[in-house]
PDB file of N, CA and C in Angstrom:
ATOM      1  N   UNK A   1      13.241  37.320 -25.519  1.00  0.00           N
ATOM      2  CA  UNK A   1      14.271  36.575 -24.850  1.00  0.00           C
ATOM      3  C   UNK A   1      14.492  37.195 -23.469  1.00  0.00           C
ATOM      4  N   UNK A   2      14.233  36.132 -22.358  1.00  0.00           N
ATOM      5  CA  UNK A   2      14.672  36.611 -21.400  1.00  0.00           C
ATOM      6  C   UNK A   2      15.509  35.704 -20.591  1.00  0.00           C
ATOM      7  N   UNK A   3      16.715  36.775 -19.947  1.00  0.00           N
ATOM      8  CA  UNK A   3      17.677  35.585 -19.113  1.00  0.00           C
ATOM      9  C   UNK A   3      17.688  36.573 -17.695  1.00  0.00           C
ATOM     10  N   UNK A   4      17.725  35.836 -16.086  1.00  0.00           N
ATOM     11  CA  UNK A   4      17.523  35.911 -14.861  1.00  0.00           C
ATOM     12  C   UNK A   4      19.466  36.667 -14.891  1.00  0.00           C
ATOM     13  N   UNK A   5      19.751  37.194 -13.810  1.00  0.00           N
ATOM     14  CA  UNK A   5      21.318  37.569 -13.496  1.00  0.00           C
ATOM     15  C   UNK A   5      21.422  36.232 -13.314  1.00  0.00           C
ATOM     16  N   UNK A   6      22.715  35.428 -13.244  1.00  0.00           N
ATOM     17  CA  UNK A   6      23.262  34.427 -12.424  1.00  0.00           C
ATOM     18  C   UNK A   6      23.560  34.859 -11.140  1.00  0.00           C
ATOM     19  N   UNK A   7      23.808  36.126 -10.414  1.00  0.00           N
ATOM     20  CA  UNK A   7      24.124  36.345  -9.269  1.00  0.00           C
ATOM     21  C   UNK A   7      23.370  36.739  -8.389  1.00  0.00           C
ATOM     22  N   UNK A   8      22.997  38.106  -8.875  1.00  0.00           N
ATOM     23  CA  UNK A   8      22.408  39.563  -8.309  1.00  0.00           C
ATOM     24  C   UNK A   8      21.084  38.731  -8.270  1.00  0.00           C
ATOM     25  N   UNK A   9      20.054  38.937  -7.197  1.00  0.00           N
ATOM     26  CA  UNK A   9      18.411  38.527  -6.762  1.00  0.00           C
ATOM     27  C   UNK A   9      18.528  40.106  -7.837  1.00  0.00           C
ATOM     28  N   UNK A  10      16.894  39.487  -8.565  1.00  0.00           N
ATOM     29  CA  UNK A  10      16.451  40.087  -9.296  1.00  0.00           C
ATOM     30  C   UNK A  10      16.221  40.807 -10.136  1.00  0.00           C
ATOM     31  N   UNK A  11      17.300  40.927 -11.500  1.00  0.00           N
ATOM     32  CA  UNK A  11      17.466  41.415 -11.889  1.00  0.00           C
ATOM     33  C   UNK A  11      17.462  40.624 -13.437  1.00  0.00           C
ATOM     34  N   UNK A  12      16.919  41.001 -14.298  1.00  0.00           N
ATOM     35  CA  UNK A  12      16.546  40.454 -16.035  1.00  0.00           C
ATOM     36  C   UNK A  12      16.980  40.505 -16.985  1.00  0.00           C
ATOM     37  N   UNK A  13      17.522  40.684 -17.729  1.00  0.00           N
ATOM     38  CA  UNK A  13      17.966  41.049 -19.048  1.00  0.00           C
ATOM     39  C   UNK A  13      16.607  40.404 -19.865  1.00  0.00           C
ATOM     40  N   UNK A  14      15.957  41.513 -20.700  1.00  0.00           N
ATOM     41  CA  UNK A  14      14.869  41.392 -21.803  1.00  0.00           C
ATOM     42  C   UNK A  14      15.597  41.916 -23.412  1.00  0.00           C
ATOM     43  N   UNK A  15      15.259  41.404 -23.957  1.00  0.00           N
ATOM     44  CA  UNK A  15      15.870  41.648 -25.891  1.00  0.00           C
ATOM     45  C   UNK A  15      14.565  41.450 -26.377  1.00  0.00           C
ATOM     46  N   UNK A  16      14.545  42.067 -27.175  1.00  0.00           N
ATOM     47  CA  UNK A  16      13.359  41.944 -28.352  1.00  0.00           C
ATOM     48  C   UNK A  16      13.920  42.075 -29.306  1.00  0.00           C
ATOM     49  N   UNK A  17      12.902  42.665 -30.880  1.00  0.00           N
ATOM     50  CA  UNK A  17      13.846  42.727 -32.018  1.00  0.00           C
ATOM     51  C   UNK A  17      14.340  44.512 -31.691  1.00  0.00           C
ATOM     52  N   UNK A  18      13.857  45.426 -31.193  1.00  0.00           N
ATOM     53  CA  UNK A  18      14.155  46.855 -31.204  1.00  0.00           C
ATOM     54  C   UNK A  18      15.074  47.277 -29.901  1.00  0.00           C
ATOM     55  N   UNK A  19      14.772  46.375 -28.727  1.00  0.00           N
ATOM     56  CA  UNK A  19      15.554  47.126 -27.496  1.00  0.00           C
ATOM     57  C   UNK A  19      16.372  45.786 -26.688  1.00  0.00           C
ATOM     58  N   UNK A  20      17.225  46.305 -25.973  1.00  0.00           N
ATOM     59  CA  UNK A  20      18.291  45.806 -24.783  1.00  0.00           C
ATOM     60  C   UNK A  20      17.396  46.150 -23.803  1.00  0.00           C
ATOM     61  N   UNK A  21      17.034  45.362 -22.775  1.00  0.00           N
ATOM     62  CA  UNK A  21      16.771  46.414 -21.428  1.00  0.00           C
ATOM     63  C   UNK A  21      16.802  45.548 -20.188  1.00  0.00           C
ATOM     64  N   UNK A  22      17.591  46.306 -18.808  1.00  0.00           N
ATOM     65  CA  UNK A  22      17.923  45.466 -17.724  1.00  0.00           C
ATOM     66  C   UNK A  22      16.959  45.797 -16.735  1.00  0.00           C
ATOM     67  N   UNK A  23      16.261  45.201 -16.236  1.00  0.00           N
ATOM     68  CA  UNK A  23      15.485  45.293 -14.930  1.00  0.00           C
ATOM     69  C   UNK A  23      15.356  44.834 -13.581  1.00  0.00           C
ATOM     70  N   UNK A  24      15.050  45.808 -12.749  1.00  0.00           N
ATOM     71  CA  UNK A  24      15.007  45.283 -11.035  1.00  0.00           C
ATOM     72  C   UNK A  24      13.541  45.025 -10.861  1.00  0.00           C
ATOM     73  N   UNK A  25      13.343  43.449 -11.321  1.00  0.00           N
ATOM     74  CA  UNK A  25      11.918  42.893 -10.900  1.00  0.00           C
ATOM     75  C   UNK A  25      11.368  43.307  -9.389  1.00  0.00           C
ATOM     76  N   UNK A  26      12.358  43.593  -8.602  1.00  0.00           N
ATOM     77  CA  UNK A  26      11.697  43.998  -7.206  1.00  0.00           C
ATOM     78  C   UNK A  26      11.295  45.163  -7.118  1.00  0.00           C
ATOM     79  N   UNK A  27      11.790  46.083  -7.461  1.00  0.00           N
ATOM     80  CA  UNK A  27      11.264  47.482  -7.776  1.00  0.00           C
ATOM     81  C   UNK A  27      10.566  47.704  -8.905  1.00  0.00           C
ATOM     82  N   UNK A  28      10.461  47.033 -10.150  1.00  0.00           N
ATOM     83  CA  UNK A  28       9.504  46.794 -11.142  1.00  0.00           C
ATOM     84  C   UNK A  28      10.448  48.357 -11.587  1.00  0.00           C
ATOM     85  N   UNK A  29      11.786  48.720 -11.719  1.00  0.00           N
ATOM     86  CA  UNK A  29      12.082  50.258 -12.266  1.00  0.00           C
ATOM     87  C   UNK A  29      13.052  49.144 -13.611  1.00  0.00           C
ATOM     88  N   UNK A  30      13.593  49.858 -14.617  1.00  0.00           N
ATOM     89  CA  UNK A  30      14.463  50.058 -15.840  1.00  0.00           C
ATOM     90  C   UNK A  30      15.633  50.222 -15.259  1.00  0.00           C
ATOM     91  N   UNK A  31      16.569  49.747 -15.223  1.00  0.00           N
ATOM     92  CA  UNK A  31      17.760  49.782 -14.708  1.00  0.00           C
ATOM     93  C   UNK A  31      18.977  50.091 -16.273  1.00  0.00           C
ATOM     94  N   UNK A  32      18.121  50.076 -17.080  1.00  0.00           N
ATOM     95  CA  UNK A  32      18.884  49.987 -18.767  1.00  0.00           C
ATOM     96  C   UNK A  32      18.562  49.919 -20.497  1.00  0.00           C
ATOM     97  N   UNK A  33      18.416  50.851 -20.874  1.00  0.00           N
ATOM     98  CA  UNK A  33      17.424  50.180 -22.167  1.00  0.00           C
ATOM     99  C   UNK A  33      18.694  51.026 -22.919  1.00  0.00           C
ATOM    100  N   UNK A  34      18.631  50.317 -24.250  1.00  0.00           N
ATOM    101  CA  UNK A  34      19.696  50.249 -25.086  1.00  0.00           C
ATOM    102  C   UNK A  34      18.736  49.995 -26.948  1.00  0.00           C
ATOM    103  N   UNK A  35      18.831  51.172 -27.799  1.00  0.00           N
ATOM    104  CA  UNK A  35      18.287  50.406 -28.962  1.00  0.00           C
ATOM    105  C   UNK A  35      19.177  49.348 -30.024  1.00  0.00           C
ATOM    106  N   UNK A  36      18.504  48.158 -30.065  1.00  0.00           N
ATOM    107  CA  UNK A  36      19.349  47.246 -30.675  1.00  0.00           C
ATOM    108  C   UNK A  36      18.593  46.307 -30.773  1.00  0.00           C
ATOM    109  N   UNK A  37      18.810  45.715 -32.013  1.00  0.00           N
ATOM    110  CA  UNK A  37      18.005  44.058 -32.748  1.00  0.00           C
ATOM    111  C   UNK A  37      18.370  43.121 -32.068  1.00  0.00           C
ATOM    112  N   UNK A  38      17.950  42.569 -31.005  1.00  0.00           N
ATOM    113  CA  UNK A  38      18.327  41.385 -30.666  1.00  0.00           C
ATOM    114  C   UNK A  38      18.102  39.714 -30.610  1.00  0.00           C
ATOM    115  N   UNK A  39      18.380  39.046 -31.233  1.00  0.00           N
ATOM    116  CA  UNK A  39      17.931  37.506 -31.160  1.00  0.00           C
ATOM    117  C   UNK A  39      17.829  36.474 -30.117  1.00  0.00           C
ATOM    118  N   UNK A  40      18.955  36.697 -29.181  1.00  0.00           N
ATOM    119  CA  UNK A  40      19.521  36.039 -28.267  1.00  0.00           C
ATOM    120  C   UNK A  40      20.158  37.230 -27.036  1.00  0.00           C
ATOM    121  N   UNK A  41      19.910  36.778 -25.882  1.00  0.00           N
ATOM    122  CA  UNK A  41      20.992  37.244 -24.795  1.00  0.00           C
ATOM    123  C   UNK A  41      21.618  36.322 -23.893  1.00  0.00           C
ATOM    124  N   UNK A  42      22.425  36.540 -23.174  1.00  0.00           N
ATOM    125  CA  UNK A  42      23.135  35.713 -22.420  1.00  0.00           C
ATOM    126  C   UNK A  42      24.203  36.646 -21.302  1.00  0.00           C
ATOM    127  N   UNK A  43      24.199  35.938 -20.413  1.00  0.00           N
ATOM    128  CA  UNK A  43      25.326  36.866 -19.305  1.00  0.00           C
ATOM    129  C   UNK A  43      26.571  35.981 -18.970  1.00  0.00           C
ATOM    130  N   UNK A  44      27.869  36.341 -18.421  1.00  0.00           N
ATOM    131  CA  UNK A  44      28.878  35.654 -18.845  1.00  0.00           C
ATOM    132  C   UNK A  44      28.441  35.063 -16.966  1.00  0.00           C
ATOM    133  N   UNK A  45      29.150  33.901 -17.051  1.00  0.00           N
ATOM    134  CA  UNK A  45      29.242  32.979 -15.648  1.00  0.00           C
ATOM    135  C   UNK A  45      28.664  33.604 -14.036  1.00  0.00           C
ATOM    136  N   UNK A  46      29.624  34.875 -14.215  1.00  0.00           N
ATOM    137  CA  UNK A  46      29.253  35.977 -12.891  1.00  0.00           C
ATOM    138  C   UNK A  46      28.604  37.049 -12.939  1.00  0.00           C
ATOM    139  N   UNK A  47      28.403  37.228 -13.848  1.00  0.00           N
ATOM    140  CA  UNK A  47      27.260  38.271 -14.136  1.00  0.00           C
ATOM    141  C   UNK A  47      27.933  39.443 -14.407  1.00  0.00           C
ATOM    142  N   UNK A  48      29.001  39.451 -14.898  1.00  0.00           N
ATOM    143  CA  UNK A  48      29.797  41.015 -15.057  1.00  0.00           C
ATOM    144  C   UNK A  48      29.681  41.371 -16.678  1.00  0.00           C
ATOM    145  N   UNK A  49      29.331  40.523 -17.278  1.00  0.00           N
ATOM    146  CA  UNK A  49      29.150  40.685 -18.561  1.00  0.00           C
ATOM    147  C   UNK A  49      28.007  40.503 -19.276  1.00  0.00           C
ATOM    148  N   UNK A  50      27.140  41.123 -20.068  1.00  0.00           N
ATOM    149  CA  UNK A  50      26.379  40.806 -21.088  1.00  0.00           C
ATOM    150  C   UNK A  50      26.648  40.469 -22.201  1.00  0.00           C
ATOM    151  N   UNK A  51      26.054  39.720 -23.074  1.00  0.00           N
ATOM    152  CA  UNK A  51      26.216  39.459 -24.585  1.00  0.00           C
ATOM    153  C   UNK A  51      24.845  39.180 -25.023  1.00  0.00           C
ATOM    154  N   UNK A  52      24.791  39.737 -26.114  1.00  0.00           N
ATOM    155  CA  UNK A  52      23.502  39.621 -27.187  1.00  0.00           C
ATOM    156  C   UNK A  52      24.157  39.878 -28.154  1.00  0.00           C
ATOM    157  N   UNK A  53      23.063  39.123 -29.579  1.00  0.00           N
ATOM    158  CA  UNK A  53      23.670  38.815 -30.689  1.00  0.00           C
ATOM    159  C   UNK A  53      22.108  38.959 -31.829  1.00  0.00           C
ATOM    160  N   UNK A  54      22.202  39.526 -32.872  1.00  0.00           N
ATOM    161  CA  UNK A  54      21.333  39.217 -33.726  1.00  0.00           C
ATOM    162  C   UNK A  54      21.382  37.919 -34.939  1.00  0.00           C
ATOM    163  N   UNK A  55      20.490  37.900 -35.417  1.00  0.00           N
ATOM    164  CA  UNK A  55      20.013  37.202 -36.584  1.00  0.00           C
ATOM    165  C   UNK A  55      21.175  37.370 -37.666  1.00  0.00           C
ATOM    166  N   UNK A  56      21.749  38.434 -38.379  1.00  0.00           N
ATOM    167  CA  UNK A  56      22.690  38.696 -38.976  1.00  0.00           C
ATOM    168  C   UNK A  56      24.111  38.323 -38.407  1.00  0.00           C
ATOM    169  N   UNK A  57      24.360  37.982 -37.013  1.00  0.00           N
ATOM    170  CA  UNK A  57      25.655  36.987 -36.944  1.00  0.00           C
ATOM    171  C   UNK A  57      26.276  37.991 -36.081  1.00  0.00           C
ATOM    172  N   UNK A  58      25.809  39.527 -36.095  1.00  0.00           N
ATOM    173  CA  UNK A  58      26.848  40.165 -35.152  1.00  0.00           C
ATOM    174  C   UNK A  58      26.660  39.932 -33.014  1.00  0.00           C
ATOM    175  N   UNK A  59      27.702  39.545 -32.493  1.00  0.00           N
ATOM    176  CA  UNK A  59      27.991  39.543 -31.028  1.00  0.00           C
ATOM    177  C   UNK A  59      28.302  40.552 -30.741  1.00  0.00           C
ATOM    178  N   UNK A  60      28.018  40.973 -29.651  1.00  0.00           N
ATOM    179  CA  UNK A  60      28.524  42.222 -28.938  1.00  0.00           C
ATOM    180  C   UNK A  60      28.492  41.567 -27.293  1.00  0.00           C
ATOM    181  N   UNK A  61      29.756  42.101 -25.956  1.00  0.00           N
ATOM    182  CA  UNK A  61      29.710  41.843 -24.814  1.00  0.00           C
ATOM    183  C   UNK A  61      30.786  43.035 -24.156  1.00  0.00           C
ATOM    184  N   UNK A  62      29.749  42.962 -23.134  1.00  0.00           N
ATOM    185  CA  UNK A  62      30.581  44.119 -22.322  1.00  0.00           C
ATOM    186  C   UNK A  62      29.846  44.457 -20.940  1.00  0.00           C
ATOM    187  N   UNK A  63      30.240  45.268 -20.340  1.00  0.00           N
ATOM    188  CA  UNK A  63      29.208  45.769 -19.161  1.00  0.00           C
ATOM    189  C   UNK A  63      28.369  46.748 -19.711  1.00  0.00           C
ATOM    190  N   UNK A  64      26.839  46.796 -18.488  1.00  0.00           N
ATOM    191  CA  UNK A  64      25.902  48.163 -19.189  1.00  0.00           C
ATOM    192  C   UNK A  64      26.413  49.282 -18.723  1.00  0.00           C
ATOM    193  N   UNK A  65      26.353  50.123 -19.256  1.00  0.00           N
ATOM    194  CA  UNK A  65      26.638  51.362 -19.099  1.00  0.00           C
ATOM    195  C   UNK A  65      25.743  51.964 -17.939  1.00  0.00           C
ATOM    196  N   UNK A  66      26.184  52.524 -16.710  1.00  0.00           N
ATOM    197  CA  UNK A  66      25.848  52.662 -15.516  1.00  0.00           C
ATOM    198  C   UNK A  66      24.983  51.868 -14.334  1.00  0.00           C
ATOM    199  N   UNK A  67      25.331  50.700 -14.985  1.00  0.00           N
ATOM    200  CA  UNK A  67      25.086  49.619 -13.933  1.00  0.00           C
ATOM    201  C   UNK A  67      26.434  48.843 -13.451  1.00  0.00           C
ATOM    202  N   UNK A  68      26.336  48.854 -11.770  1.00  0.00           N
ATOM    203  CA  UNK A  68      26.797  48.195 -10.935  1.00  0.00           C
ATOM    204  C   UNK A  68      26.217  47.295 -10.025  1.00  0.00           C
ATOM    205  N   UNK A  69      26.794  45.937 -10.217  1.00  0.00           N
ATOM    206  CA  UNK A  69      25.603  45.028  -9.578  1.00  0.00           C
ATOM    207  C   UNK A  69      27.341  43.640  -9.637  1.00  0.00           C
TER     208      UNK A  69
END
């Protein structure tokens, strides 16, 4: 699963089933990796929020932890 920022040029949110991870496609660097099952991601309207959710029903949303964007 992958979703684009709504705001910020270039930047990704990737989920698989094992990791979270945020990236600066322009610099091709990791801006975030997080271990966690994920099914789905999504970012809230402005981009200040993430949410991902697994298969088992649990949501989680919040900001990443040392990203400012």
């Amino acid at each position: 699963m992958t979703r684009f920022h709504p705001v910020a040029d270039n930047l990704v949110l990737v989920a698989d089933h094992t990791h979270l991870r945020l990236y600066d496609i322009s610099t091709q660097k990791q801006l975030y990796s997080e271990e966690r099952s994920c099914s789905t991601v999504s970012w809230s309207y402005d981009g200040s929020l993430a949410c991902a959710a697994n298969k088992s029903g649990e949501v989680s949303a919040g900001r990443l932890a040392g990203c400012s964007f």
